[in-house]
C-alpha atoms as a PDB file:
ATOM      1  CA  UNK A   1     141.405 126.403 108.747  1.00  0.00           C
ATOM      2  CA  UNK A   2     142.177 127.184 112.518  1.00  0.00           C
ATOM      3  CA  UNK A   3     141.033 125.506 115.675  1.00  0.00           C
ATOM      4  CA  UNK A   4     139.902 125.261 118.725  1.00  0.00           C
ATOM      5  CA  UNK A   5     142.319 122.942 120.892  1.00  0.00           C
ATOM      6  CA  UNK A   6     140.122 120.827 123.744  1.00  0.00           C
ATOM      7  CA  UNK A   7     142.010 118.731 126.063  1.00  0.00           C
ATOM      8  CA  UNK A   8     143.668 115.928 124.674  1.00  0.00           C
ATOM      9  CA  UNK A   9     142.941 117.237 121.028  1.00  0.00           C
ATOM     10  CA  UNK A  10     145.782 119.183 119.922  1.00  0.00           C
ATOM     11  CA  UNK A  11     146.159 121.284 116.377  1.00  0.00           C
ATOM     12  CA  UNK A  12     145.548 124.747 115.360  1.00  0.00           C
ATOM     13  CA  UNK A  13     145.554 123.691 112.060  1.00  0.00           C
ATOM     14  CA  UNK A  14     142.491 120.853 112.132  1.00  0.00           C
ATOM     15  CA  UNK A  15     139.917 120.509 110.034  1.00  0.00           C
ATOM     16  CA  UNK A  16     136.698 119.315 111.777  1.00  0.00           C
ATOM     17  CA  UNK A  17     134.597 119.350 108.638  1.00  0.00           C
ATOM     18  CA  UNK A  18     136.506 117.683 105.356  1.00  0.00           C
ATOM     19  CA  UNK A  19     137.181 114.179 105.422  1.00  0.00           C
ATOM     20  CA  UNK A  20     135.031 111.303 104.260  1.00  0.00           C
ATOM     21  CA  UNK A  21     132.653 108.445 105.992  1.00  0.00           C
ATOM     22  CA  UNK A  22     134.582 105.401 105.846  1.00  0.00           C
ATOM     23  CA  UNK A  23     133.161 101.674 106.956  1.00  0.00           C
ATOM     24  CA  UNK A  24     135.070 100.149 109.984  1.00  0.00           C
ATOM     25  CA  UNK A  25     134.846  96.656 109.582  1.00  0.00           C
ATOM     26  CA  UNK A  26     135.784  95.324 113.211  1.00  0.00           C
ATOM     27  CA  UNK A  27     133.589  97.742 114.912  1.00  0.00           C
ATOM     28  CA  UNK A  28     130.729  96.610 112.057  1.00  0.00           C
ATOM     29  CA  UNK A  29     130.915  93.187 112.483  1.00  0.00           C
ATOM     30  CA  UNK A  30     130.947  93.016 115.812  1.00  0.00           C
ATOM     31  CA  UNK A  31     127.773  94.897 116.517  1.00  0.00           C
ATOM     32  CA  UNK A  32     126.251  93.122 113.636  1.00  0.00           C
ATOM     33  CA  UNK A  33     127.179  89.439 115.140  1.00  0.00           C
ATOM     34  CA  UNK A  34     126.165  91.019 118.481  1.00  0.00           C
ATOM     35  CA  UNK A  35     123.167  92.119 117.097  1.00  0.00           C
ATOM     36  CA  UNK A  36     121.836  89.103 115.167  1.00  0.00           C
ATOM     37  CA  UNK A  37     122.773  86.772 117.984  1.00  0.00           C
ATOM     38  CA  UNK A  38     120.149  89.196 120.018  1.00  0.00           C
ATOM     39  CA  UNK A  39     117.509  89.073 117.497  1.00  0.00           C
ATOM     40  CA  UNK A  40     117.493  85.530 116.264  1.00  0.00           C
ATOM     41  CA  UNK A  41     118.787  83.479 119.662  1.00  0.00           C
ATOM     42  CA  UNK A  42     117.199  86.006 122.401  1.00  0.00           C
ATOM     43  CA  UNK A  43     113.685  85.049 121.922  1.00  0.00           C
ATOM     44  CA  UNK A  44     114.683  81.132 121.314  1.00  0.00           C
ATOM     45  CA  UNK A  45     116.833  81.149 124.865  1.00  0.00           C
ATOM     46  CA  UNK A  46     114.044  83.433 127.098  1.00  0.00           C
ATOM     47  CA  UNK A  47     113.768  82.708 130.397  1.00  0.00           C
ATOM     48  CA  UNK A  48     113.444  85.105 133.344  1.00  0.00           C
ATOM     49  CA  UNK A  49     116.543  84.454 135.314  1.00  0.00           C
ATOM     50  CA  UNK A  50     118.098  85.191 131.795  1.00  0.00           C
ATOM     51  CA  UNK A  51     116.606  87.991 131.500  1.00  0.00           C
ATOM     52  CA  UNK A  52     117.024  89.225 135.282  1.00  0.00           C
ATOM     53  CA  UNK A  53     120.675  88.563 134.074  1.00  0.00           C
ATOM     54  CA  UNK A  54     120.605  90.714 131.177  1.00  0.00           C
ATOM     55  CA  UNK A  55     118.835  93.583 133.563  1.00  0.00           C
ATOM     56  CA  UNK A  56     121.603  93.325 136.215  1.00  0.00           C
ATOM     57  CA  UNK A  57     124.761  93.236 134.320  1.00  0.00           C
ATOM     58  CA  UNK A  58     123.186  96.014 131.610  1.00  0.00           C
ATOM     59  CA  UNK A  59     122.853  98.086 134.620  1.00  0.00           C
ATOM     60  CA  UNK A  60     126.167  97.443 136.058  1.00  0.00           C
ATOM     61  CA  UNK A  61     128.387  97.652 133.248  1.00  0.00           C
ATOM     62  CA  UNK A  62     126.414 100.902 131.761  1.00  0.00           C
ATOM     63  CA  UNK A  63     126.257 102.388 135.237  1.00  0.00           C
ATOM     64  CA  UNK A  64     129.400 101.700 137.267  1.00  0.00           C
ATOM     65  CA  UNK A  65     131.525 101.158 133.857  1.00  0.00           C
ATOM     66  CA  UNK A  66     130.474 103.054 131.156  1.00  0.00           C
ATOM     67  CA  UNK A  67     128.671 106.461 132.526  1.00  0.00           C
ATOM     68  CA  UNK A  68     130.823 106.536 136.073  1.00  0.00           C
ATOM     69  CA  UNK A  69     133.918 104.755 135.001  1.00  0.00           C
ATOM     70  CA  UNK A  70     135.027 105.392 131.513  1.00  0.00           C
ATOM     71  CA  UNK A  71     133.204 108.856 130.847  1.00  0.00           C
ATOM     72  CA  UNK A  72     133.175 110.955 134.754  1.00  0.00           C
ATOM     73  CA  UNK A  73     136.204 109.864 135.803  1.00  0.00           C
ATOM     74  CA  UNK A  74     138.383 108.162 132.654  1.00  0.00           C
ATOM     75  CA  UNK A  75     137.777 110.811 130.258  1.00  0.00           C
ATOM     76  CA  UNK A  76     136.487 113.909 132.618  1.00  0.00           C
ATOM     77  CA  UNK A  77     138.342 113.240 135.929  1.00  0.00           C
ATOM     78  CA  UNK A  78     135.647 114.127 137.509  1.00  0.00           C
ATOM     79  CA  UNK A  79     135.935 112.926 141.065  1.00  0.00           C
ATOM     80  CA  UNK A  80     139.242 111.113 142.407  1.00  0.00           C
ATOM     81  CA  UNK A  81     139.097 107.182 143.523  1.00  0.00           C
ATOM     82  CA  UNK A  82     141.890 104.848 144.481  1.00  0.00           C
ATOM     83  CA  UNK A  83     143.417 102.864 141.209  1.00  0.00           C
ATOM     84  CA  UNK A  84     142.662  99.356 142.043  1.00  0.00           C
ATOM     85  CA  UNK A  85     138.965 100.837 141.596  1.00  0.00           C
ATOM     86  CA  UNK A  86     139.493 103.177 139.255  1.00  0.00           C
ATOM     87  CA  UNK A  87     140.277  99.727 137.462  1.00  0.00           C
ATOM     88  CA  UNK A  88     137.571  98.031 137.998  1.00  0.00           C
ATOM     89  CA  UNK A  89     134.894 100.670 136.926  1.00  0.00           C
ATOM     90  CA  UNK A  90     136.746 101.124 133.760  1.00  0.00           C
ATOM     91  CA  UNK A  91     136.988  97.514 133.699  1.00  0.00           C
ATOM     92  CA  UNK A  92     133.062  97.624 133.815  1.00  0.00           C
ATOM     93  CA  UNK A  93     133.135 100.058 131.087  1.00  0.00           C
ATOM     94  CA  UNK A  94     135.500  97.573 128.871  1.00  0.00           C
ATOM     95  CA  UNK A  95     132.290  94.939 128.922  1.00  0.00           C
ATOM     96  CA  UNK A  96     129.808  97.174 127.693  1.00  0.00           C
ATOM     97  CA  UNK A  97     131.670  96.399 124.694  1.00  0.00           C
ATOM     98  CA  UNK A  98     131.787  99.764 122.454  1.00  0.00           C
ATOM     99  CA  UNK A  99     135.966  99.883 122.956  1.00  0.00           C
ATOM    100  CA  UNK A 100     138.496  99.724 124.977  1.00  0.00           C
ATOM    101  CA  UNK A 101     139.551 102.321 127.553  1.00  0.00           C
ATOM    102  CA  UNK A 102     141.856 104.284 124.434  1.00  0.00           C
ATOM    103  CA  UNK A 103     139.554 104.009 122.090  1.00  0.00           C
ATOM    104  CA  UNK A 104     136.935 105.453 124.114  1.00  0.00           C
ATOM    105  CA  UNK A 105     138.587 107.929 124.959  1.00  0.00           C
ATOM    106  CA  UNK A 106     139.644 108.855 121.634  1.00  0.00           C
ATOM    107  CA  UNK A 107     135.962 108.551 120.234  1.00  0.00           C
ATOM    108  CA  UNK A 108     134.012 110.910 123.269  1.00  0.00           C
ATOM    109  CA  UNK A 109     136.987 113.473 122.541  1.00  0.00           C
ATOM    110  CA  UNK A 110     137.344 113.806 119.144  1.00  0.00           C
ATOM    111  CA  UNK A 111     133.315 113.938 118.922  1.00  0.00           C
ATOM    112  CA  UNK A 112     133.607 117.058 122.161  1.00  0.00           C
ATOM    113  CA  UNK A 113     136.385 118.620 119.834  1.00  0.00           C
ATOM    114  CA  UNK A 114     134.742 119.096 116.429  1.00  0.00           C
ATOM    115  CA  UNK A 115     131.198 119.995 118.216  1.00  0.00           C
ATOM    116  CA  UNK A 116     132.718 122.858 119.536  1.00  0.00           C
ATOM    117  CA  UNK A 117     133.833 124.426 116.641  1.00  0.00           C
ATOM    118  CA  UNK A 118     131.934 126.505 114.528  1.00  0.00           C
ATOM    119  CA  UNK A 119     131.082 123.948 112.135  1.00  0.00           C
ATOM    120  CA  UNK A 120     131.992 120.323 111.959  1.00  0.00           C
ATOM    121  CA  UNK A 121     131.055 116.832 109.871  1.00  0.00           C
ATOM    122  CA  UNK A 122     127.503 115.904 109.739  1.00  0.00           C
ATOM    123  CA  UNK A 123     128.593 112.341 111.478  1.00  0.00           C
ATOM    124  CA  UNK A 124     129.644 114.035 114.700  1.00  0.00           C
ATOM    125  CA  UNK A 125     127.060 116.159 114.876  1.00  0.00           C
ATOM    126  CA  UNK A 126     123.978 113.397 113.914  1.00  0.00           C
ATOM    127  CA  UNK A 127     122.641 115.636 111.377  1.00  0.00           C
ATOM    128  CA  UNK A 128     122.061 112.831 108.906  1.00  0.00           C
ATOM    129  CA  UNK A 129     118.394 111.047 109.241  1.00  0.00           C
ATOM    130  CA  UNK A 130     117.381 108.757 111.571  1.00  0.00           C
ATOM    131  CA  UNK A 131     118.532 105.525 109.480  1.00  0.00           C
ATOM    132  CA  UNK A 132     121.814 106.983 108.017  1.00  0.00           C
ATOM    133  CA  UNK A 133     123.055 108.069 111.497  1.00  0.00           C
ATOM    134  CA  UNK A 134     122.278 104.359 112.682  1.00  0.00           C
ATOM    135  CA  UNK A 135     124.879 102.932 110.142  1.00  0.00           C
ATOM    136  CA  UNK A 136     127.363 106.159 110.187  1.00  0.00           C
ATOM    137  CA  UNK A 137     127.890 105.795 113.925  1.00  0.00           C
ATOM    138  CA  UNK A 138     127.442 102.591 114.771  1.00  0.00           C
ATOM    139  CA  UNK A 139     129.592 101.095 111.680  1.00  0.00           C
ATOM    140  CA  UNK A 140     131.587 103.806 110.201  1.00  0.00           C
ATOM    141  CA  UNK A 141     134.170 106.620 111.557  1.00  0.00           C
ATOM    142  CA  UNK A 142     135.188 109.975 109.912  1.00  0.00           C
ATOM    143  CA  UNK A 143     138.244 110.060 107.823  1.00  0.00           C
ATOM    144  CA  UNK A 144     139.355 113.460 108.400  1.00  0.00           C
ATOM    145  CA  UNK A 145     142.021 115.441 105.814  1.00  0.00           C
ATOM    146  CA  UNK A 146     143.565 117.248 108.866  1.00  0.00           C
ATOM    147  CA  UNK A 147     142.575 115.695 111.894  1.00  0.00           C
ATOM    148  CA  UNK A 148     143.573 116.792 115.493  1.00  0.00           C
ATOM    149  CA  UNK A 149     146.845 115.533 117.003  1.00  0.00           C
ATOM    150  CA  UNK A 150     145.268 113.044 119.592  1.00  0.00           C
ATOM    151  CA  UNK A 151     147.507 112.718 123.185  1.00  0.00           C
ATOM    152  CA  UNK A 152     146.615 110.642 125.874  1.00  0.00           C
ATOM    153  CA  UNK A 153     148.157 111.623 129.385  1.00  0.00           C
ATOM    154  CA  UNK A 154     150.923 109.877 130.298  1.00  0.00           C
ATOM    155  CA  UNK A 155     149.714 107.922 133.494  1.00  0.00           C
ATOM    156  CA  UNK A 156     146.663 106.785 131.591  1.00  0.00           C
ATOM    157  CA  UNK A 157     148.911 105.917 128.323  1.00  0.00           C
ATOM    158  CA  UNK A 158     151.399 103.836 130.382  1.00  0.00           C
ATOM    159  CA  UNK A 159     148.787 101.912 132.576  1.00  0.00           C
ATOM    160  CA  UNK A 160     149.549  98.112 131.876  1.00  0.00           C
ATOM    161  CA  UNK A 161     145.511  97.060 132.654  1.00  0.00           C
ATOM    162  CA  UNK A 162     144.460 100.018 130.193  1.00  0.00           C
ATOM    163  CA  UNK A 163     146.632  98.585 127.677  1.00  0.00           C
ATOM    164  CA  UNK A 164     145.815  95.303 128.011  1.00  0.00           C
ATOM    165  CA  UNK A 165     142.145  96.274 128.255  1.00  0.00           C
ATOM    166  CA  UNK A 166     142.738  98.196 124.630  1.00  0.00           C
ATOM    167  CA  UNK A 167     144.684  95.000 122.831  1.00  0.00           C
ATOM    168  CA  UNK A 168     141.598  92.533 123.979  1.00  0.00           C
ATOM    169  CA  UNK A 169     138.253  94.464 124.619  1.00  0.00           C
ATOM    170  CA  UNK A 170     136.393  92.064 122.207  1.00  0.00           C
ATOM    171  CA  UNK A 171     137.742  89.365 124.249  1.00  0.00           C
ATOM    172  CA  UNK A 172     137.306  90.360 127.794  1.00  0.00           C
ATOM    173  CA  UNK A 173     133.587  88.907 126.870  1.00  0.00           C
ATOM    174  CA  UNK A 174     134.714  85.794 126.935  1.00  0.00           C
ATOM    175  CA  UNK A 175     135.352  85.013 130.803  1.00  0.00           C
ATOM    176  CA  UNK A 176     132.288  86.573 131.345  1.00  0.00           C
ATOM    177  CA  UNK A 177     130.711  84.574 128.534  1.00  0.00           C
ATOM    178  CA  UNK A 178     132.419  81.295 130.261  1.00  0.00           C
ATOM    179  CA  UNK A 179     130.926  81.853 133.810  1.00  0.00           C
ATOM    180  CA  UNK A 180     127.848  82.606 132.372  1.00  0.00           C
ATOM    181  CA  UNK A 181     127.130  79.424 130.279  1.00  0.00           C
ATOM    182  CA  UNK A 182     128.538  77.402 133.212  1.00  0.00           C
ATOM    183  CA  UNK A 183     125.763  79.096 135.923  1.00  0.00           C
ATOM    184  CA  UNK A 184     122.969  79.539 133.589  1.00  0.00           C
ATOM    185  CA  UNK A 185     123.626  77.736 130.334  1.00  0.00           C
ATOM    186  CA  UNK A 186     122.517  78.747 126.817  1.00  0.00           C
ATOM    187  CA  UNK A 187     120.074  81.360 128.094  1.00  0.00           C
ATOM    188  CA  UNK A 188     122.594  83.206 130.357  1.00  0.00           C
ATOM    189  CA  UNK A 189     124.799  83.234 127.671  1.00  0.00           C
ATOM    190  CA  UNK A 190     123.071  84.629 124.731  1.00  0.00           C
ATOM    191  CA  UNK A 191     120.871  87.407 127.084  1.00  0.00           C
ATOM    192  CA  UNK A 192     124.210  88.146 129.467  1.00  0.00           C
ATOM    193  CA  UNK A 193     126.380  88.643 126.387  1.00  0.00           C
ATOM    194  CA  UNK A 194     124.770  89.663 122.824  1.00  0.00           C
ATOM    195  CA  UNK A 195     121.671  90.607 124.069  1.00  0.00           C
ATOM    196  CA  UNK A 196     123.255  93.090 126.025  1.00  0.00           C
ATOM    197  CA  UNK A 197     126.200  94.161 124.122  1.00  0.00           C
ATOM    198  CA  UNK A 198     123.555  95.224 120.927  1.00  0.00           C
ATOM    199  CA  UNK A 199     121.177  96.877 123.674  1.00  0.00           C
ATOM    200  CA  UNK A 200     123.863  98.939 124.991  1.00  0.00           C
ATOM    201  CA  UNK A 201     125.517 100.015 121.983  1.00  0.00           C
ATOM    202  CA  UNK A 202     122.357 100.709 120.076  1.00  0.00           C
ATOM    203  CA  UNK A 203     120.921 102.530 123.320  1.00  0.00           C
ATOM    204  CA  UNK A 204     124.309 104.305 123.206  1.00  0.00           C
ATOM    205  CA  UNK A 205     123.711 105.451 119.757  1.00  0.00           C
ATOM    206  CA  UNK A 206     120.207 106.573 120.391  1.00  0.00           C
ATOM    207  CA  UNK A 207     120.970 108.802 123.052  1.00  0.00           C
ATOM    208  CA  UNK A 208     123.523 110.158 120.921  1.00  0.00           C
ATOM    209  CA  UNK A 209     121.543 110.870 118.075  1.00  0.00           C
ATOM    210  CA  UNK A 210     118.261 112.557 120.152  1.00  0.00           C
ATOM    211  CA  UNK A 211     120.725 114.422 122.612  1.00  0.00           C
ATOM    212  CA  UNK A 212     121.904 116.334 120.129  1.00  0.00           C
ATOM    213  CA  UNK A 213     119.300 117.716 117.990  1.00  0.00           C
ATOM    214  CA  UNK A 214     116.242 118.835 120.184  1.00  0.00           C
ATOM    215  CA  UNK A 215     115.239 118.109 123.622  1.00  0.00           C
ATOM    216  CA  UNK A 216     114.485 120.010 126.756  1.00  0.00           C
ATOM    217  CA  UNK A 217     117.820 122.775 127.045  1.00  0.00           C
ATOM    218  CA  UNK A 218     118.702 124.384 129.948  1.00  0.00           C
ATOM    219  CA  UNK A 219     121.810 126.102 128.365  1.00  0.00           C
ATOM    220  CA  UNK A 220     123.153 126.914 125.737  1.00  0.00           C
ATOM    221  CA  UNK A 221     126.745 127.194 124.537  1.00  0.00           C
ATOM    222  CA  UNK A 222     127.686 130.484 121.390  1.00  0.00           C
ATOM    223  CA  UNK A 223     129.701 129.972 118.282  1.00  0.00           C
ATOM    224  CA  UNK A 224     129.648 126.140 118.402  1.00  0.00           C
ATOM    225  CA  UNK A 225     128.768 123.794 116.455  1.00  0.00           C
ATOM    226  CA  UNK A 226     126.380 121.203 118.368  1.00  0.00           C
ATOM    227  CA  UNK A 227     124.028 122.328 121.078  1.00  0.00           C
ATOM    228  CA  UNK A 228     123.435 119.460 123.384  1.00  0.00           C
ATOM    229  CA  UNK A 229     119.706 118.528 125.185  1.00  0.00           C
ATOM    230  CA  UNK A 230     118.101 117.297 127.744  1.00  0.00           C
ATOM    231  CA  UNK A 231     115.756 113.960 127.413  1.00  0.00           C
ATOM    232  CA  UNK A 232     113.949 114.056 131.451  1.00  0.00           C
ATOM    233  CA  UNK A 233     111.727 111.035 130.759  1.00  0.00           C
ATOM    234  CA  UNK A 234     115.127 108.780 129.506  1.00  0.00           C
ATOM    235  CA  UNK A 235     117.706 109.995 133.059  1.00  0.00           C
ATOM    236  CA  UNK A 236     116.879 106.570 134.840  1.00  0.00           C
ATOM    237  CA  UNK A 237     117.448 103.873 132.324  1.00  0.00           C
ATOM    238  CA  UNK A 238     120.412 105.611 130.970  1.00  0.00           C
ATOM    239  CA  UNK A 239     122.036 106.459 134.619  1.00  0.00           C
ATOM    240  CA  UNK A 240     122.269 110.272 133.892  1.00  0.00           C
ATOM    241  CA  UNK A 241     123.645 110.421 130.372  1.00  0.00           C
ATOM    242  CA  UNK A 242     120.663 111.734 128.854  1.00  0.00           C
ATOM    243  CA  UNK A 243     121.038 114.763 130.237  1.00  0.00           C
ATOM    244  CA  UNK A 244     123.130 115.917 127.650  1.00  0.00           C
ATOM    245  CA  UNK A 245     122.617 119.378 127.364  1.00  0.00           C
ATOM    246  CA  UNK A 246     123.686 119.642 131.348  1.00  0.00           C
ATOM    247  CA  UNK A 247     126.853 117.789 130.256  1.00  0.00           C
ATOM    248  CA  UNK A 248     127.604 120.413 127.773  1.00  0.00           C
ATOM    249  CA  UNK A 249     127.020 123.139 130.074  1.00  0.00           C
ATOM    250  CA  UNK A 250     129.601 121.460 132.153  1.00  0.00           C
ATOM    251  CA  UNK A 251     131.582 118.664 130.928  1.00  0.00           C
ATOM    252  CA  UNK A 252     133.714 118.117 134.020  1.00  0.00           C
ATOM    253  CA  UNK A 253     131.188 117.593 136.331  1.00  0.00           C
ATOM    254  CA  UNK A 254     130.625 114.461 138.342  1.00  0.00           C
ATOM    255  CA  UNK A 255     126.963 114.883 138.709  1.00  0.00           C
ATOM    256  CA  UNK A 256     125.175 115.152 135.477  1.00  0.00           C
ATOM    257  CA  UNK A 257     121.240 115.436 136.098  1.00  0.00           C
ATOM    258  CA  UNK A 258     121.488 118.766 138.063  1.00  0.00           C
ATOM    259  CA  UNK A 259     118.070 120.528 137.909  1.00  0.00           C
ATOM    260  CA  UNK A 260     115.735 118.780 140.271  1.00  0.00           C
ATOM    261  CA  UNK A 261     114.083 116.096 139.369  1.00  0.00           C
ATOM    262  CA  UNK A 262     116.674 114.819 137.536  1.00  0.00           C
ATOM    263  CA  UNK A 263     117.379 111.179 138.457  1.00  0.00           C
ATOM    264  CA  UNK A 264     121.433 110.756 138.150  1.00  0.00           C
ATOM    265  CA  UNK A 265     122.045 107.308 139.696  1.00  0.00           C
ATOM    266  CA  UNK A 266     125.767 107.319 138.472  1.00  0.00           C
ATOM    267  CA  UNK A 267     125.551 110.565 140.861  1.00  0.00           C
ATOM    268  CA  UNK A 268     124.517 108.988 143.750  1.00  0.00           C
ATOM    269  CA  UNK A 269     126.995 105.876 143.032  1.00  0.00           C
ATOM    270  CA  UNK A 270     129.532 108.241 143.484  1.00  0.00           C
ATOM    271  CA  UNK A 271     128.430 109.849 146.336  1.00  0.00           C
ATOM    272  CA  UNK A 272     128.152 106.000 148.010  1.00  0.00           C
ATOM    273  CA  UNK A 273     131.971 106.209 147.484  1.00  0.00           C
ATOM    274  CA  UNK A 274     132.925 109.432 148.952  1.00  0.00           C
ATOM    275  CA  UNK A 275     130.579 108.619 152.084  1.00  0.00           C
ATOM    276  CA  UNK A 276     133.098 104.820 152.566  1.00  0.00           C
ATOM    277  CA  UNK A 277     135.978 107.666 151.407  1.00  0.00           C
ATOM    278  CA  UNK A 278     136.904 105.921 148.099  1.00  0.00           C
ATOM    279  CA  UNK A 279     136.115 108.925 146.133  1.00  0.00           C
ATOM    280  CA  UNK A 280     137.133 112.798 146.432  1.00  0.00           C
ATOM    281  CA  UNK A 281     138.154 115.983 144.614  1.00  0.00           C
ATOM    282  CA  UNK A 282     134.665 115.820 143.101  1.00  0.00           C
ATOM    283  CA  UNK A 283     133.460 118.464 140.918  1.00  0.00           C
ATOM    284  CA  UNK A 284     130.172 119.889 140.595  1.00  0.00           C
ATOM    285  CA  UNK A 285     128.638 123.045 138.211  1.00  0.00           C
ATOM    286  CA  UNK A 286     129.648 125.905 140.706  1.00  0.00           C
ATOM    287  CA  UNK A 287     133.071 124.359 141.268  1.00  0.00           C
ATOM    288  CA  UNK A 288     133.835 124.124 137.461  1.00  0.00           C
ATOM    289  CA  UNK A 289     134.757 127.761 135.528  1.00  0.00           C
ATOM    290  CA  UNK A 290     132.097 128.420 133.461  1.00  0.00           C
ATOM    291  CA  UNK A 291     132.407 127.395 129.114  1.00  0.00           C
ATOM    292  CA  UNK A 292     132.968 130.337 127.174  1.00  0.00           C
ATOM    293  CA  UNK A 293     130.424 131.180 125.621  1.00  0.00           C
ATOM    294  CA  UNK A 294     127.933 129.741 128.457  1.00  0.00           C
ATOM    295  CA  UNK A 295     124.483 131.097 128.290  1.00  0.00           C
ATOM    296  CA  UNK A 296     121.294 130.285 130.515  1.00  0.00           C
ATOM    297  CA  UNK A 297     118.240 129.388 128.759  1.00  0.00           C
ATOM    298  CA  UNK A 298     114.907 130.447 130.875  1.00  0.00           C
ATOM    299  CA  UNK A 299     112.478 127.727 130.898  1.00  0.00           C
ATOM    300  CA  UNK A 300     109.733 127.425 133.366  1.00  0.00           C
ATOM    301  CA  UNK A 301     110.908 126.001 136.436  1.00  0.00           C
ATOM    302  CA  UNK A 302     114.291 126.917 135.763  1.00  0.00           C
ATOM    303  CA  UNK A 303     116.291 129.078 138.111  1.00  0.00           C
ATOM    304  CA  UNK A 304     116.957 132.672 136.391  1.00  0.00           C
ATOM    305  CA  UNK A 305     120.562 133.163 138.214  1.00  0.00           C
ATOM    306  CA  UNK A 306     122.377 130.997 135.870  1.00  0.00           C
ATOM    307  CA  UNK A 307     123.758 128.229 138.388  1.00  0.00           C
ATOM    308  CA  UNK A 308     121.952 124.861 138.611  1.00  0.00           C
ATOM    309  CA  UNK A 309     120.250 123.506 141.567  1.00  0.00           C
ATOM    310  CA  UNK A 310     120.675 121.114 144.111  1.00  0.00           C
ATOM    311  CA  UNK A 311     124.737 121.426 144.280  1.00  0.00           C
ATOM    312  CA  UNK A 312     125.107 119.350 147.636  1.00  0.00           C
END
């Protein structure tokens, strides 16, 4: 079966559909630990500083690592920064603890590769129910016969900190963890760390799962397999990444909730950067060539002329 080739995903000859669910163990265990640590310790450790702790480092890791860091400018290059913080906000993304710069990078594009085929495995495109997508994505990956050949530029593949970041990602918890215990204690610890690791991931997940079956659409993409949605009342506790179907219309850009209304605060983190001139060469929807395929679905409120609002 032919192809589409996207990005980093190379082979004419893939197979996005046949392959087989397969448990994967350390990724299992760890949110498992993670998330019985939450459940049994968070309530027995409560305090408020623990969990104003828990608020501010959810929001900064997710935020500055995981939504701006690892996913706009890691994976989509969308905007430009100077290395040493380029580092850091992928650093960021490293303690949200889902994987390690690689890894990440591997997982968002071989998920973006097989949704835009015609037809793909039920795991990347969270057709299972509700309960068997939990376990599929959060403990298992996809086995494929005739998977993609997976190549990682050569600046990002050679990067000593990315590398190092890839070998230890369970483990760069464990300063954190330190400095934790040592300002706050018990509390600190078990709210700063699991509490937050099994929040993320599972509010990772979620997102996943609801972003890609139904949901408010303000395009829509032909011949593919997975249609991607909005979800409006979710864009300020996820930082932008719920709107999903925005991000399908136009994967490269730098500012994800684009209609107005849409509260993006990974957006406006990077514009805080290009105003102190750490960030350029950002990309926006009317910069970007439009997806083949590209079509504008008219909902009320919606500009008719096919570009999205609120570009500047």
């Amino acid at each position: 079966m032919s192809s589409i080739s996207t990005g980093r995903m190379i082979d004419d000859r893939s197979d996005p559909m046949k392959g087989r669910v397969a448990w994967a163990p350390a990724k299992s265990v760890w949110i498992t630990a993670m998330t019985l640590i939450a459940i049994v310790g968070g309530p027995l450790t409560f305090t408020w500083s623990a969990f104003g702790v828990f608020i501010l480092l959810t929001a900064i890791t997710i935020c500055l690592g995981h939504s701006v860091g690892m996913h706009r400018l890691l994976i989509h290059r969308s905007f430009r920064t100077p290395l040493w913080i380029e580092h850091f906000l992928v650093y960021l993304g490293t303690l949200v603890g889902m994987a390690g710069p690689f890894g990440m990078i591997y997982a968002h594009d071989i998920r973006d590769w097989a949704q835009r085929q015609r037809d793909c495995h039920d795991l990347y495109a969270h057709r299972r129910s509700f309960l068997v997508d939990a376990f599929w994505q959060m403990h298992c990956v996809v086995a494929l016969t005739h998977p993609p050949r997976f190549v990682i530029e050569e600046r990002v593949r050679r990067d000593r900190l990315y590398r190092l970041l890839e070998a230890t990602w369970m483990g760069q918890q464990l300063p954190l963890a330190l400095a934790l215990f040592m300002l706050g204690g018990l509390p600190w610890l078990v709210w700063g760390i699991a509490v937050r690791v099994s929040v993320s991931l599972t509010g990772h997940w979620l997102v996943g799962h609801f972003a890609h079956r139904s949901g408010h659409q303000g395009w829509s993409i032909d011949h593919v397999a997975v249609q991607g949605y909005n979800l409006p009342r979710f864009g300020l506790v996820t930082f932008g990444e719920s709107f999903h179907g925005n991000h399908h219309a136009f994967p490269e850009s730098a500012r994800l909730g684009i209609e107005p209304g849409q509260m993006d605060l990974g957006w406006h983190f990077i514009r805080l950067l290009a105003r102190l001139g750490l960030a350029s060469a950002i990309k926006l929807p009317h910069m970007i060539a439009p997806r083949e395929g590209l079509r504008r679905v008219e909902t009320s409120g919606d500009a008719g002329d096919g570009h999205p609002v609120g570009q500047h």
